[in-house]
C-alpha atoms as a PDB file:
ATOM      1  CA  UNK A   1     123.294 133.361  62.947  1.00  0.00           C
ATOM      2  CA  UNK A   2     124.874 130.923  65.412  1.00  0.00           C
ATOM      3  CA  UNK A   3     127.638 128.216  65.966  1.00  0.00           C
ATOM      4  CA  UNK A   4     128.747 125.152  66.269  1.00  0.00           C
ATOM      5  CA  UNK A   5     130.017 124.319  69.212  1.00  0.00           C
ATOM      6  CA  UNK A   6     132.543 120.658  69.691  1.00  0.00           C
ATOM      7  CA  UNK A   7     133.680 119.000  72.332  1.00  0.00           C
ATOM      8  CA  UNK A   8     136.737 118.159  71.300  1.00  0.00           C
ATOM      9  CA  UNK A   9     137.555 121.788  71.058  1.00  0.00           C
ATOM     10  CA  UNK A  10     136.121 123.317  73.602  1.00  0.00           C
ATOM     11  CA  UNK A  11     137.311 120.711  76.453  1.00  0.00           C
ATOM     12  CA  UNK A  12     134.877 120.346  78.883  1.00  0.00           C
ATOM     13  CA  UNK A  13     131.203 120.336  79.486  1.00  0.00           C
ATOM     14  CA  UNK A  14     131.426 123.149  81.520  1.00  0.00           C
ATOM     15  CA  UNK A  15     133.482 125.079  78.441  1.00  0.00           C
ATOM     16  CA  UNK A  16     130.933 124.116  76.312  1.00  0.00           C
ATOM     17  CA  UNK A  17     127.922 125.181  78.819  1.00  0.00           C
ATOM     18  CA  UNK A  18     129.885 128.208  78.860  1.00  0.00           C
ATOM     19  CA  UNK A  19     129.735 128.922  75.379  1.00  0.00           C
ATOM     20  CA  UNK A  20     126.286 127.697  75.199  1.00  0.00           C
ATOM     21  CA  UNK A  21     125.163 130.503  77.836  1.00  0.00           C
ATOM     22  CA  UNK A  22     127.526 132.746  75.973  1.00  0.00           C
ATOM     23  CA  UNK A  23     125.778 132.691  72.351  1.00  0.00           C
ATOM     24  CA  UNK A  24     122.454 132.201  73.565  1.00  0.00           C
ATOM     25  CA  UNK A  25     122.553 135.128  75.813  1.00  0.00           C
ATOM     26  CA  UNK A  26     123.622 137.486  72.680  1.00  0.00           C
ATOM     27  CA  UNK A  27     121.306 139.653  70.531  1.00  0.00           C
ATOM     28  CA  UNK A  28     119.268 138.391  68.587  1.00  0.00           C
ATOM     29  CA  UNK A  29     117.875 136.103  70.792  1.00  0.00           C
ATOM     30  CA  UNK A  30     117.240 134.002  68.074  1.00  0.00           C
ATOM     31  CA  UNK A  31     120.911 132.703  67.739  1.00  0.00           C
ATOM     32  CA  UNK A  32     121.194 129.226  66.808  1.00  0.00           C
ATOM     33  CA  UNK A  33     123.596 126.748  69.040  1.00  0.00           C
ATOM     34  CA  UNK A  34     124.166 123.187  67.419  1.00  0.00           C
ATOM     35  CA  UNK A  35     126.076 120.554  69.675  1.00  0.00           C
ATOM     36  CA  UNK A  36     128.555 118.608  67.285  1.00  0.00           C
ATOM     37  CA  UNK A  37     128.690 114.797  68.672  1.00  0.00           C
ATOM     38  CA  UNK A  38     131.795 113.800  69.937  1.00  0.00           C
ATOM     39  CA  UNK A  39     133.421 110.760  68.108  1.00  0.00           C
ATOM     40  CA  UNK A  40     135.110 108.023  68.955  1.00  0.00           C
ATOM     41  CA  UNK A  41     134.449 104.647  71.759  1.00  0.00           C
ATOM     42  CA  UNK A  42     133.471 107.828  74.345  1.00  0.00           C
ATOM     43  CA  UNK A  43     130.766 108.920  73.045  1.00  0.00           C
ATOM     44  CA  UNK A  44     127.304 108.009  73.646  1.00  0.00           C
ATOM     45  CA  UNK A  45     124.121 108.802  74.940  1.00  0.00           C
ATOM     46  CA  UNK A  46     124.971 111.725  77.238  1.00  0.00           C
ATOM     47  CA  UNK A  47     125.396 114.520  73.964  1.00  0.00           C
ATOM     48  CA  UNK A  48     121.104 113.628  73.812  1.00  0.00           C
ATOM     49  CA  UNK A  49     120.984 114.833  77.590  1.00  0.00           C
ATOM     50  CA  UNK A  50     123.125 117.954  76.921  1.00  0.00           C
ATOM     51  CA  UNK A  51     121.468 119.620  73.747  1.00  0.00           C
ATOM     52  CA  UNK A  52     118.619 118.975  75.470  1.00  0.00           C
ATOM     53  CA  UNK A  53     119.866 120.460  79.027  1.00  0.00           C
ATOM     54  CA  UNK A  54     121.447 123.513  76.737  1.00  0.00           C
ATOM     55  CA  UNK A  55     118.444 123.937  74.810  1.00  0.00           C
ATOM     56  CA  UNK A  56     120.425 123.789  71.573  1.00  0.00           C
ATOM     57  CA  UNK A  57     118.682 123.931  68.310  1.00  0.00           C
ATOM     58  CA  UNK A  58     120.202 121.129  66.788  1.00  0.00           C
ATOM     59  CA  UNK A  59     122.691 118.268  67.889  1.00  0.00           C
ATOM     60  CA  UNK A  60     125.081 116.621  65.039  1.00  0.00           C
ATOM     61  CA  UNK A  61     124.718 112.924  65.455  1.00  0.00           C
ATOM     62  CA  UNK A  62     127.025 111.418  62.661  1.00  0.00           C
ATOM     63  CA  UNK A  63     126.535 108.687  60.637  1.00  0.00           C
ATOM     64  CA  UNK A  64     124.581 105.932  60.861  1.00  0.00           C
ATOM     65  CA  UNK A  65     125.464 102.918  63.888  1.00  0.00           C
ATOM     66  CA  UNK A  66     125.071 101.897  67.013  1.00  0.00           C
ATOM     67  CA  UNK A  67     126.190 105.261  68.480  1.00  0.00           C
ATOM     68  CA  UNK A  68     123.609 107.086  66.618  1.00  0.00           C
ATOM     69  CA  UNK A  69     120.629 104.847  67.389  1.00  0.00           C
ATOM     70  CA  UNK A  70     121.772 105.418  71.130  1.00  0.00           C
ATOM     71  CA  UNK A  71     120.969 109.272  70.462  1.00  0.00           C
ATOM     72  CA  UNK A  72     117.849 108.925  68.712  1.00  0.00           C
ATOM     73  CA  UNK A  73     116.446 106.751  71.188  1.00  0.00           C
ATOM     74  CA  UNK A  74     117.592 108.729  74.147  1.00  0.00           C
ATOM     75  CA  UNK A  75     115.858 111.353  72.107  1.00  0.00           C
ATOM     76  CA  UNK A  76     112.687 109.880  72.223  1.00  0.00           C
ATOM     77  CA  UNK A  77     112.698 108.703  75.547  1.00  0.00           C
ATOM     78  CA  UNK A  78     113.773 112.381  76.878  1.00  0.00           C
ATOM     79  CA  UNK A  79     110.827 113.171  74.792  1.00  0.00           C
ATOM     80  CA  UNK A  80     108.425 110.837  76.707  1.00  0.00           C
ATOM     81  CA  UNK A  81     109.691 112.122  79.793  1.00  0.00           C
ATOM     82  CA  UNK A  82     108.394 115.874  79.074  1.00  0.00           C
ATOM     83  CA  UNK A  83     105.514 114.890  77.994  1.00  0.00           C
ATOM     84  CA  UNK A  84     104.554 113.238  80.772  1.00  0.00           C
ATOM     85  CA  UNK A  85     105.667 115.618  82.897  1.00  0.00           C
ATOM     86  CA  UNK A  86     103.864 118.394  81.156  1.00  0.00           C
ATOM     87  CA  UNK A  87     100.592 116.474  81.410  1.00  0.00           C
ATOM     88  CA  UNK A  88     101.411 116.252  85.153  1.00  0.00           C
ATOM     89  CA  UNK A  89     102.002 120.125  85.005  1.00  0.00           C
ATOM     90  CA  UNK A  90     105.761 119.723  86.257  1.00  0.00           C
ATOM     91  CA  UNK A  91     106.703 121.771  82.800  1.00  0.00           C
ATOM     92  CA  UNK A  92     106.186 123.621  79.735  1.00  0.00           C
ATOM     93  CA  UNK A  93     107.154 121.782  76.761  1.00  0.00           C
ATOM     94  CA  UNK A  94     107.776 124.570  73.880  1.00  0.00           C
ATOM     95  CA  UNK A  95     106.895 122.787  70.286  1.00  0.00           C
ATOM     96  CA  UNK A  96     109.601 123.848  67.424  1.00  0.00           C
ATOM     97  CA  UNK A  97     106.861 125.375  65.815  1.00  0.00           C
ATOM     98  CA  UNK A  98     106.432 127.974  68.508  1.00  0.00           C
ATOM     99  CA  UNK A  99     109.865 128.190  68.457  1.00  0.00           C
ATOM    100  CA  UNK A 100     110.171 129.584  64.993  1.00  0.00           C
ATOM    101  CA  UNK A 101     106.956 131.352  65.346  1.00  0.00           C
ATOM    102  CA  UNK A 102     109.252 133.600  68.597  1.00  0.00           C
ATOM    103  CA  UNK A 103     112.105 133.846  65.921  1.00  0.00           C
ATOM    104  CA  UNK A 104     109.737 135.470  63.402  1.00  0.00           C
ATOM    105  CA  UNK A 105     108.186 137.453  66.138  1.00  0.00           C
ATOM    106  CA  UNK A 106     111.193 138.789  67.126  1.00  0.00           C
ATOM    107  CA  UNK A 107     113.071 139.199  63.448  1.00  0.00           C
ATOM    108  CA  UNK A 108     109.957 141.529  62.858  1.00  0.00           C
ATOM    109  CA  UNK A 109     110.830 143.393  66.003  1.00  0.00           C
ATOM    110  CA  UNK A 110     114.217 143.995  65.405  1.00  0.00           C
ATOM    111  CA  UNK A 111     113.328 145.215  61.965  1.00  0.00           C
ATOM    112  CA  UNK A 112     110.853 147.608  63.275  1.00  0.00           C
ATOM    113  CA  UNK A 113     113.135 148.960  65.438  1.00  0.00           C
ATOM    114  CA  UNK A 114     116.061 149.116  63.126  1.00  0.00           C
ATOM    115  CA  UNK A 115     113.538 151.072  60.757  1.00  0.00           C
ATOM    116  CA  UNK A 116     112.442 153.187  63.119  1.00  0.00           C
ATOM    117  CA  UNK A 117     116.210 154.341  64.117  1.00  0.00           C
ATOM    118  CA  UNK A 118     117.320 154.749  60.851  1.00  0.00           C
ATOM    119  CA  UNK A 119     113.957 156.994  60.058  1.00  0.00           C
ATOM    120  CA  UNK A 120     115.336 158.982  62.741  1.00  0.00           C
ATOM    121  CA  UNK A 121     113.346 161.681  65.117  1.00  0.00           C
END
């Protein structure tokens, strides 16, 4: 479960922060956001910086170009950045891994529980 959230629909950054907080904050808390790029001569590097921000799970970068490569390597130098600041002990840099290991974790959960209510008393 989860959506797809674009700019060019939803306005603004803060609309699409908004909508961010809004599906990440429902249950499950597995609920998937993906940032659509924007197209077009404005966009750029900055949709890198906001899946990240958002903590999206994915971020739609189009096809291949110029624009794209401007992503991927803001990508990779956001991903430099963490690192280095986790080996400084500034943050916690969560791995996808872990990431789907929590969504398992928690599917299980929910299914316990779910099992458990429909058992009854």
């Amino acid at each position: 479960a989860g959506a797809v959230l674009r700019h060019e629909t939803l306005g603004t950054v803060t609309n699409v922060t908004d909508a961010c907080t809004l599906f990440t904050a429902l249950r499950p808390t597995s609920s998937r956001v993906v940032l659509h790029h924007r197209e077009g001569v404005q966009a750029g590097v900055v949709d890198a910086d906001l899946a990240i921000g958002l903590g999206v799970w994915g971020l739609v970068c189009g096809a291949p170009g110029p624009l794209l490569h401007g992503k991927v390597n803001r990508l990779i130098k956001i991903e430099e950045e963490l690192s280095e600041m986790q080996a400084q002990g500034v943050c916690e840099v969560v791995s996808w891994e872990q990431t789907y290991q929590n969504e398992e974790e928690e599917q299980k959960r929910m299914a316990a529980a779910a099992e458990a209510a429909a058992a009854g008393p």
